[in-house]
Protein backbone atom coordinates (compact mmCIF):
# COMPACT_ATOMS: atom_id res chain seq x y z
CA UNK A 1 -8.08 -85.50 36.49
CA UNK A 2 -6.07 -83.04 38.34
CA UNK A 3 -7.20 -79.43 38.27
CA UNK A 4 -4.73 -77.05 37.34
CA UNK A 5 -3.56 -74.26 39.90
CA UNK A 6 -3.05 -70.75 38.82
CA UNK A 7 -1.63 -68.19 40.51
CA UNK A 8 -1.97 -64.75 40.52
CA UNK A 9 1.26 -62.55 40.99
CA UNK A 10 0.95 -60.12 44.12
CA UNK A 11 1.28 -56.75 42.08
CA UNK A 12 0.71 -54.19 45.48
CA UNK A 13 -0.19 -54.26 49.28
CA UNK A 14 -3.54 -52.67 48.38
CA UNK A 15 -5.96 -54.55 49.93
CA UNK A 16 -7.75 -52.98 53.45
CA UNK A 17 -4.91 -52.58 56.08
CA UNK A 18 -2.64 -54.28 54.17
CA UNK A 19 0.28 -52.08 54.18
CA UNK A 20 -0.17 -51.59 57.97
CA UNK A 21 -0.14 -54.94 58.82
CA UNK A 22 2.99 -55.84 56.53
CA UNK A 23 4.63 -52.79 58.44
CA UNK A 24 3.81 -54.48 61.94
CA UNK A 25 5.04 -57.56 60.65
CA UNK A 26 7.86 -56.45 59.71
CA UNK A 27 8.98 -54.28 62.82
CA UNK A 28 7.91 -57.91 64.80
CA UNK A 29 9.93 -60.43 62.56
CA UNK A 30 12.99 -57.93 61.94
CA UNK A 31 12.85 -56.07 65.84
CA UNK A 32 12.48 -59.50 67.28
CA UNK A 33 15.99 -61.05 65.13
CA UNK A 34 17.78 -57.90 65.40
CA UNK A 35 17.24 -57.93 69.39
CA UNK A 36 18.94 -61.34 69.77
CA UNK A 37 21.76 -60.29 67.25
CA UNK A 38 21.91 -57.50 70.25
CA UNK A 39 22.21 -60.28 72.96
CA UNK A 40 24.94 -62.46 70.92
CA UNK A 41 27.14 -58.97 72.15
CA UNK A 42 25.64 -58.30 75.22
CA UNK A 43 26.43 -62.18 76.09
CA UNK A 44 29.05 -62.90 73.80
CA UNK A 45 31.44 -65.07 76.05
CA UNK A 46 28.52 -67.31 77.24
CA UNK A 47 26.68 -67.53 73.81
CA UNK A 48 30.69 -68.31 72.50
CA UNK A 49 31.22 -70.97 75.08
CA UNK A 50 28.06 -72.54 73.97
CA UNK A 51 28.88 -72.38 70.59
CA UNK A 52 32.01 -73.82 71.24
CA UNK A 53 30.44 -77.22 73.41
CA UNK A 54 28.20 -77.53 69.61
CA UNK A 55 31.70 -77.97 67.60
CA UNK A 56 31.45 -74.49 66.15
CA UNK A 57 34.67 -73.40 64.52
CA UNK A 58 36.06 -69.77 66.03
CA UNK A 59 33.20 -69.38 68.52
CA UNK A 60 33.53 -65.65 69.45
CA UNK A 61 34.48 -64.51 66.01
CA UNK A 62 30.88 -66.74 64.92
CA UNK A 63 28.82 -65.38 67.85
CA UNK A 64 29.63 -61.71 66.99
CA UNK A 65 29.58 -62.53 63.30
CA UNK A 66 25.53 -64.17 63.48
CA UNK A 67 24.89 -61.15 66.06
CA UNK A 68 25.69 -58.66 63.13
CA UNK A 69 23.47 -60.62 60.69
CA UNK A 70 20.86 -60.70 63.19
CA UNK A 71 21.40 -57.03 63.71
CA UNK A 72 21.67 -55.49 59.94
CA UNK A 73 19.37 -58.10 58.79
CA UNK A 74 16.62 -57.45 61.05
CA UNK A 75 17.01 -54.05 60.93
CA UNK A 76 16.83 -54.26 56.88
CA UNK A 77 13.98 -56.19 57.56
CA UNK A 78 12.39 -53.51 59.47
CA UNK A 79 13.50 -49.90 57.69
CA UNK A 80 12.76 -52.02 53.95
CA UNK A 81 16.62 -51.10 53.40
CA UNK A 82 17.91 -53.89 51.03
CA UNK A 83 15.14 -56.16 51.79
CA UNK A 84 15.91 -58.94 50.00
CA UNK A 85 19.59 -59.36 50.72
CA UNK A 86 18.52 -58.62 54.34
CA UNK A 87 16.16 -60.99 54.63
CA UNK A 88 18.21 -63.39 52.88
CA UNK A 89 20.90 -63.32 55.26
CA UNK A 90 18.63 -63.98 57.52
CA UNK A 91 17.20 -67.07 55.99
CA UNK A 92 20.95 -67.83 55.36
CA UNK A 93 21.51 -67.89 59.12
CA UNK A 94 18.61 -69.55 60.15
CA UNK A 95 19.60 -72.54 57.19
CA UNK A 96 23.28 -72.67 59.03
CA UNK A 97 22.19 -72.15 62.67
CA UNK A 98 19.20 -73.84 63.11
CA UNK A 99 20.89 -77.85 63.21
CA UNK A 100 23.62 -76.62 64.24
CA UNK A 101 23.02 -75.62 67.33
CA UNK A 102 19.52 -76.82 67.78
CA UNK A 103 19.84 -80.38 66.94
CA UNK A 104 17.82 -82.03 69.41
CA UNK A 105 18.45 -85.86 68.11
CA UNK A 106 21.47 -85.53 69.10
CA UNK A 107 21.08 -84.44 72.94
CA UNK A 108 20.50 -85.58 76.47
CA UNK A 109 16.76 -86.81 76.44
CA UNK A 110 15.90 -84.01 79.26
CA UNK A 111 16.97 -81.19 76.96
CA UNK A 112 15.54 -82.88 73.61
CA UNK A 113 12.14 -80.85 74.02
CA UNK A 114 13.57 -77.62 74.58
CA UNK A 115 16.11 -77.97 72.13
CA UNK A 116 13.64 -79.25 69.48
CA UNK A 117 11.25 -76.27 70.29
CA UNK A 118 14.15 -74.06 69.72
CA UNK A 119 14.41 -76.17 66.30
CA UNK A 120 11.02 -75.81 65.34
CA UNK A 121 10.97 -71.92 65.96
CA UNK A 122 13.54 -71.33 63.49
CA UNK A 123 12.21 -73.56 61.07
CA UNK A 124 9.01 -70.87 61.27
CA UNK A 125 11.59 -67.91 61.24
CA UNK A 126 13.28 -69.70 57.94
CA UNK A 127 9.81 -70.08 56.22
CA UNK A 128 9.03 -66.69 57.05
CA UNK A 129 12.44 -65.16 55.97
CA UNK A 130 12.00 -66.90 52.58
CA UNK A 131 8.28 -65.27 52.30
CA UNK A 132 10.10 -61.71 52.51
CA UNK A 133 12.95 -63.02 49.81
CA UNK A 134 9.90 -63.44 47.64
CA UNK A 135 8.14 -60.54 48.20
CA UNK A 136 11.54 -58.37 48.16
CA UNK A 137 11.21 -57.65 44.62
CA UNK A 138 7.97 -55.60 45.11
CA UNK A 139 7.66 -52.08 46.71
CA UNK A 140 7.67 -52.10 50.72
CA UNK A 141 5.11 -49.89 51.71
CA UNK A 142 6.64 -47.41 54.92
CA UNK A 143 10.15 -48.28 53.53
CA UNK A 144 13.24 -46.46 53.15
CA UNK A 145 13.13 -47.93 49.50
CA UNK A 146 16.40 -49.14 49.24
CA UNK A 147 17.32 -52.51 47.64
CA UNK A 148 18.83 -54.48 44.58
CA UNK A 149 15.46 -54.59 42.35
């Protein structure tokens, strides 16, 4: 027999430290994303030149255009300013980017490791992007309070 699983619905961020900690996770997670949507600018021609060896269609309009998901995503991520949407877009551009141009099957074996480290990363970011599209239907605590619910 197979016991049944319940679940309980997180109602608040009440528990000892809680709120803190979801604050410094969030200025991690979003500061960390919304710094390398800064560095798709600061490097655009090299990050579009990359882009463009992966076969990505328009490579400096899709450099700049992740960079500014990075950017307004993280930072949504951060201020709690349409947190779901932001951290949607987020998971959005992890989903898109991440075999795109990490797909280490299909490289040179000397820069399969890195490439599949790079891989795996994301794959964290997505899982942890999709945590704060679940959880963007409750109150943020230390948020601006903006969003769609």
């Amino acid at each position: 027999m197979i016991p049944a699983i319940e679940t309980v619905p997180l109602q608040t961020f009440d528990g000892p430290l809680a709120a803190e900690l979801f604050l410094l996770a969030r200025v991690f997670f979003g500061g960390v994303l919304a710094f390398t949507g800064v560095n798709h600018f600061l490097d655009l021609e090299g990050m579009a030149g990359y882009a463009e060896l992966k076969g990505i269609p328009a490579p400096t309009f899709s450099v700049a255009l992740s960079g500014f998901v990075l950017i307004a995503g993280g930072l949504g991520v951060v201020l709690g300013v349409f947190p779901a949407l932001a951290a949607g877009a987020l998971a959005v551009f992890l989903l898109v980017a991440t075999p795109t141009m990490h797909d280490f099957w299909a490289v040179p074996e000397d820069q399969r490791q890195s490439e599949m480290n790079a891989f795996l990363k994301n794959v964290g970011l997505l899982g942890a992007s999709l945590t704060l599209v679940a959880l963007g239907a409750l109150e943020w605590p230390y948020a601006i309070g903006l969003g769609l619910f």
